[in-house]
Protein backbone atom coordinates (compact mmCIF):
# COMPACT_ATOMS: atom_id res chain seq x y z
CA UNK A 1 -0.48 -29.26 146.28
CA UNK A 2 -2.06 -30.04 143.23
CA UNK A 3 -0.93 -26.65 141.44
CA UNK A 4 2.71 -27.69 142.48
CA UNK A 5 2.72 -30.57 141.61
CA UNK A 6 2.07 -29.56 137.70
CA UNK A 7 4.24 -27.14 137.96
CA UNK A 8 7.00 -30.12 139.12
CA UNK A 9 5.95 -31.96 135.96
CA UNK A 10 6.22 -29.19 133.72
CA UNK A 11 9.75 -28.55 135.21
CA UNK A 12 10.75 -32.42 134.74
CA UNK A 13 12.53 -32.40 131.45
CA UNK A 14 13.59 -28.39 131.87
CA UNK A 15 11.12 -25.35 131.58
CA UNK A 16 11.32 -21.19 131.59
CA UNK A 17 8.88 -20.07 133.99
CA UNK A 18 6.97 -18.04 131.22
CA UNK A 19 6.95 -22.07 129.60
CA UNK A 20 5.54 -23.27 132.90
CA UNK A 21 2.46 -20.96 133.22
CA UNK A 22 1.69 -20.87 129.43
CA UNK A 23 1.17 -24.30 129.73
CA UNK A 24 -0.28 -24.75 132.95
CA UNK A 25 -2.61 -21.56 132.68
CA UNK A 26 -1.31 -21.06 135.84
CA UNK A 27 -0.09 -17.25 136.60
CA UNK A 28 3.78 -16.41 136.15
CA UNK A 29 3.66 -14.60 139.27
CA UNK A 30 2.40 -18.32 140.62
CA UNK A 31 4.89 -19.89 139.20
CA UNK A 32 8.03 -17.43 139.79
CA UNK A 33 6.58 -17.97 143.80
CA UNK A 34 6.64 -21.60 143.56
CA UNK A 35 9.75 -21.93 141.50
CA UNK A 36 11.34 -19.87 144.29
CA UNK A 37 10.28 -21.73 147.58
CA UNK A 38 10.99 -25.22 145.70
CA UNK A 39 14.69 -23.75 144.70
CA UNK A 40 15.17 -23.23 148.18
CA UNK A 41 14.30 -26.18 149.33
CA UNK A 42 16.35 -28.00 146.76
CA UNK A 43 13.35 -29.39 144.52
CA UNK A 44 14.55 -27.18 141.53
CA UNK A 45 17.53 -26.54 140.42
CA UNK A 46 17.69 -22.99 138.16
CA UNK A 47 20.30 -22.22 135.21
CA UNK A 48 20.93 -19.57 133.46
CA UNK A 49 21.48 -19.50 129.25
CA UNK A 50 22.30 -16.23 128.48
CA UNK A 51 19.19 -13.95 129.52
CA UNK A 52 16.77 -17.02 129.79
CA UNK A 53 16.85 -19.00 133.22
CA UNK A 54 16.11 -22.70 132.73
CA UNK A 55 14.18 -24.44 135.77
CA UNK A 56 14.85 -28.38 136.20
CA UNK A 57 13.99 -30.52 138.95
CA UNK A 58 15.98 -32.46 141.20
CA UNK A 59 15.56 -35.77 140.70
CA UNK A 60 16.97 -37.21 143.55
CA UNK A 61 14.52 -35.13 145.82
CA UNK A 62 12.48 -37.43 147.88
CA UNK A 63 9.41 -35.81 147.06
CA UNK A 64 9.38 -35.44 143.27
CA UNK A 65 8.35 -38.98 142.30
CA UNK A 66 5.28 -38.66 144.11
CA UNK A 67 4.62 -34.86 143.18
CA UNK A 68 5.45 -36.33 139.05
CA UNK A 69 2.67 -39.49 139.99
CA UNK A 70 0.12 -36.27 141.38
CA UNK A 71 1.04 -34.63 138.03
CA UNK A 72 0.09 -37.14 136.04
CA UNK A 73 -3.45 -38.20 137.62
CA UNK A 74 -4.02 -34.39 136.34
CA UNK A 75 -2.93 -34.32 133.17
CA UNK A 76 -5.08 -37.82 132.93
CA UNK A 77 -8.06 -35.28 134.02
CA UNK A 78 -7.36 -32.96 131.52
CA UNK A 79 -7.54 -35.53 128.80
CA UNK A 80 -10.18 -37.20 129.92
CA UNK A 81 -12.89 -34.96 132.38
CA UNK A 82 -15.79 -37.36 131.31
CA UNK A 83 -14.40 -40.05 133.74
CA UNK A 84 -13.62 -37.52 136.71
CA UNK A 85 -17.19 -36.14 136.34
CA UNK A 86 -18.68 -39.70 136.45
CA UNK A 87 -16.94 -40.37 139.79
CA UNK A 88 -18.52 -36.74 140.68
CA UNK A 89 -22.11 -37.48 139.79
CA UNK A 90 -21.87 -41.43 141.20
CA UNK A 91 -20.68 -40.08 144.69
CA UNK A 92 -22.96 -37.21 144.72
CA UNK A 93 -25.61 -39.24 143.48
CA UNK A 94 -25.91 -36.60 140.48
CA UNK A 95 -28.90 -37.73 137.64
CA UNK A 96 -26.44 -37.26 134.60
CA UNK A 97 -26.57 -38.81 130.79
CA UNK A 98 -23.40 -37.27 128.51
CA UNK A 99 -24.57 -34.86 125.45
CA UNK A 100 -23.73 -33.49 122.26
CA UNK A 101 -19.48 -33.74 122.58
CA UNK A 102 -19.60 -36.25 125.08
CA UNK A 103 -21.96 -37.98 123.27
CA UNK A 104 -19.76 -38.35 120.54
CA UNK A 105 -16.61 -39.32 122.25
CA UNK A 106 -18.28 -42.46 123.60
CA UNK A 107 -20.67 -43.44 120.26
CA UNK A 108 -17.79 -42.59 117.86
CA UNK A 109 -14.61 -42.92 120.04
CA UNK A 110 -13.01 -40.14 119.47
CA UNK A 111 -10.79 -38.69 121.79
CA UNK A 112 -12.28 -35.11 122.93
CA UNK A 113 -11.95 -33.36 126.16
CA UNK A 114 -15.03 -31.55 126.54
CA UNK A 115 -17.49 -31.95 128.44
CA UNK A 116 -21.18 -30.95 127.51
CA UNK A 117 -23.84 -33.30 130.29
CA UNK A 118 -27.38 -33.05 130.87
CA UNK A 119 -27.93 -32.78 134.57
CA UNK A 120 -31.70 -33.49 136.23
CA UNK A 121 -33.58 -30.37 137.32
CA UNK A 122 -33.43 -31.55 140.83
CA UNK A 123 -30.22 -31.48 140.77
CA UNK A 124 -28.65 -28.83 138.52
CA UNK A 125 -27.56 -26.24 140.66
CA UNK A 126 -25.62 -28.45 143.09
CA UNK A 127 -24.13 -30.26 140.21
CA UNK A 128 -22.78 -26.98 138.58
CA UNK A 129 -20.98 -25.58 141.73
CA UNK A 130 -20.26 -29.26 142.73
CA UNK A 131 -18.48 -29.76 139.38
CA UNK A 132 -16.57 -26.41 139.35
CA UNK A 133 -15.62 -27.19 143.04
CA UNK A 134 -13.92 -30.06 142.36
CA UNK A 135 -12.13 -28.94 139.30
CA UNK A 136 -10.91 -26.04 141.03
CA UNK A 137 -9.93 -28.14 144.16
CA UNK A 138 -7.19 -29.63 141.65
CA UNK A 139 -6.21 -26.41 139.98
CA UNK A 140 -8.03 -27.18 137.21
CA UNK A 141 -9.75 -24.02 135.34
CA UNK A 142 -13.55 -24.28 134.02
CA UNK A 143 -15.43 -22.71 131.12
CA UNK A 144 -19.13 -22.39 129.63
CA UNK A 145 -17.17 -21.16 126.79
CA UNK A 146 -15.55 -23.39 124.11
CA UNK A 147 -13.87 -20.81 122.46
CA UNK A 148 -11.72 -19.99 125.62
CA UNK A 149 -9.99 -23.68 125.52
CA UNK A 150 -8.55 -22.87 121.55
CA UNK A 151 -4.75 -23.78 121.78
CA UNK A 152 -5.21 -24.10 125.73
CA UNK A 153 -6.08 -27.58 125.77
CA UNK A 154 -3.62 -28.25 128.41
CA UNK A 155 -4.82 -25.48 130.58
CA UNK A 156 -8.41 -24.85 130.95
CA UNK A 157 -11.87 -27.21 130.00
CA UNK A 158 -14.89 -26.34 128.43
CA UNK A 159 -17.58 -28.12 130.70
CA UNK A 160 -21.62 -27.15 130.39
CA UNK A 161 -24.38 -28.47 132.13
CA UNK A 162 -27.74 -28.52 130.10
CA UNK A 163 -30.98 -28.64 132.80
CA UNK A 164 -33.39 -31.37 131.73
CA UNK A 165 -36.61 -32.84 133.71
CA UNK A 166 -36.06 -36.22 132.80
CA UNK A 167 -32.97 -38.09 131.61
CA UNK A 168 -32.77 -41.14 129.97
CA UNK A 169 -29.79 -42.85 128.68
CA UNK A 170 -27.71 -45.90 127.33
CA UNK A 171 -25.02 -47.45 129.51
CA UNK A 172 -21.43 -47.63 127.79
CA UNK A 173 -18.59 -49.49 128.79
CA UNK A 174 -14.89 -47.07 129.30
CA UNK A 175 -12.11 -47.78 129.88
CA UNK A 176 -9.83 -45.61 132.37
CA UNK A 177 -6.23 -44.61 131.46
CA UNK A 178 -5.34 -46.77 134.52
CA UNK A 179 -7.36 -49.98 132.64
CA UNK A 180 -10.48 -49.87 135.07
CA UNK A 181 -14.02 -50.33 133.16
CA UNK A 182 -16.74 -47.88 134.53
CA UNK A 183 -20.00 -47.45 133.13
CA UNK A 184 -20.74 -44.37 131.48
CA UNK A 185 -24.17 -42.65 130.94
CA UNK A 186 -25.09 -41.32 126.96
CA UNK A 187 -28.04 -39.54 126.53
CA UNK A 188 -31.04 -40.85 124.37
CA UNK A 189 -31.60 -38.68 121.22
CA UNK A 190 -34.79 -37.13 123.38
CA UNK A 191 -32.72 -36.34 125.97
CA UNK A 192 -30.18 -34.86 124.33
CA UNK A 193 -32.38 -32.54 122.03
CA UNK A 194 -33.82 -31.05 125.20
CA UNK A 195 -30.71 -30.45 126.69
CA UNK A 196 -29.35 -28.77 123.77
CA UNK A 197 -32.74 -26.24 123.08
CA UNK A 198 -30.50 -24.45 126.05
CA UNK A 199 -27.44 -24.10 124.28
CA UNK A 200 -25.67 -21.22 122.82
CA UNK A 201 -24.10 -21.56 118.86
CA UNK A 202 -20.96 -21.67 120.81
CA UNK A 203 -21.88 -24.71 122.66
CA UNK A 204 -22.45 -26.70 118.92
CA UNK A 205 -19.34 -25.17 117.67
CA UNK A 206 -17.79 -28.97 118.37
CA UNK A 207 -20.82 -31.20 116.93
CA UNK A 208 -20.70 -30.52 113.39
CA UNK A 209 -22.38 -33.86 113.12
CA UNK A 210 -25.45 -33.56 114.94
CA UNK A 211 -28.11 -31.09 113.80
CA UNK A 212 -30.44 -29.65 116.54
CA UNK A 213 -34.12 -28.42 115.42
């Protein structure tokens, strides 16, 4: 549903397939599928320009507005992970505090959409596969590698989980893309240095500004 429902979005204003899964990072073959099955149901409407076929939605399907509003709430994800993974680690009851990129989105409010969060011992493990489980669950891909996400933003997420024993942290105020304040977790410069002793260069390749020992 979820993977459709981008590829609807992508589709709104008029797409090629090979558009579609370059910037989706969802797989042509995917795509071609989907594109096929929604064609035949009417959802998309295909046109040919010479040798390149231009896919377009149907507007005046019944399901597109709600497949467009589904669309959306993902590409609101993709900006914005931090806010998805709180929800995560507050239902789960996950011990988190944000890190290193994180850290600075919230301290310096800039807009980034990494995700680098120091997770409690106790509960590392679970958090990882709960994490990758949910992104997943909304065609989402993951990486432990921020070198994979350069110029595919819109496709996959850098997101690493640095084990600590103890977390402390400073509450911040956010505000969602739909206007709702949550509270966010930062880590405390102690915090934060032990959780970054695991990292890799890669993992600093995005936090020219703080200096680890």
């Amino acid at each position: 549903m979820f993977r459709d429902a981008r590829i609807i979005d992508m589709a709104k204003e008029g797409n090629t397939m090979s558009g579609i899964a370059q910037q989706t990072g969802i797989p042509f073959s995917t795509v071609r599928r989907a594109v096929y099955e929604f064609e035949n149901i009417g959802i998309i409407k295909s046109t040919k320009i010479g040798k390149t076929v231009i896919v377009r939605i149907n507007k005046n399907h019944p399901v597109v507005d709600s497949m467009i509003t589904t669309a959306r709430w993902i590409n609101t994800v993709m900006w914005d992970p931090n806010t998805f993974i709180v929800d995560i680690c507050e239902k789960n009851k996950i011990d988190y505090a944000f890190v290193g990129t994180s850290k600075i989105k919230y301290i310096k409010n800039e807009s980034r959409n990494m995700v680098q969060i120091a997770i409690s011992k106790n509960d590392y493990n679970r958090a990882k596969k709960i994490i990758q489980d949910m992104f997943k669950g909304i065609g989402i891909k993951t990486t432990e590698d921020p070198r994979e996400t350069i110029g595919n933003a819109m496709s996959i997420i850098y997101i690493k989980c640095f084990p600590v024993d103890d977390i402390k942290f400073t509450e911040y105020e956010n505000k969602t893309h739909s206007n709702e304040i949550i509270r966010i977790k930062v880590a405390d410069e102690d915090t934060e240095r032990k959780a970054m002793q695991n990292s890799s260069k890669e993992d600093k390749m995005f936090i020219p500004s703080l200096v680890y020992p």
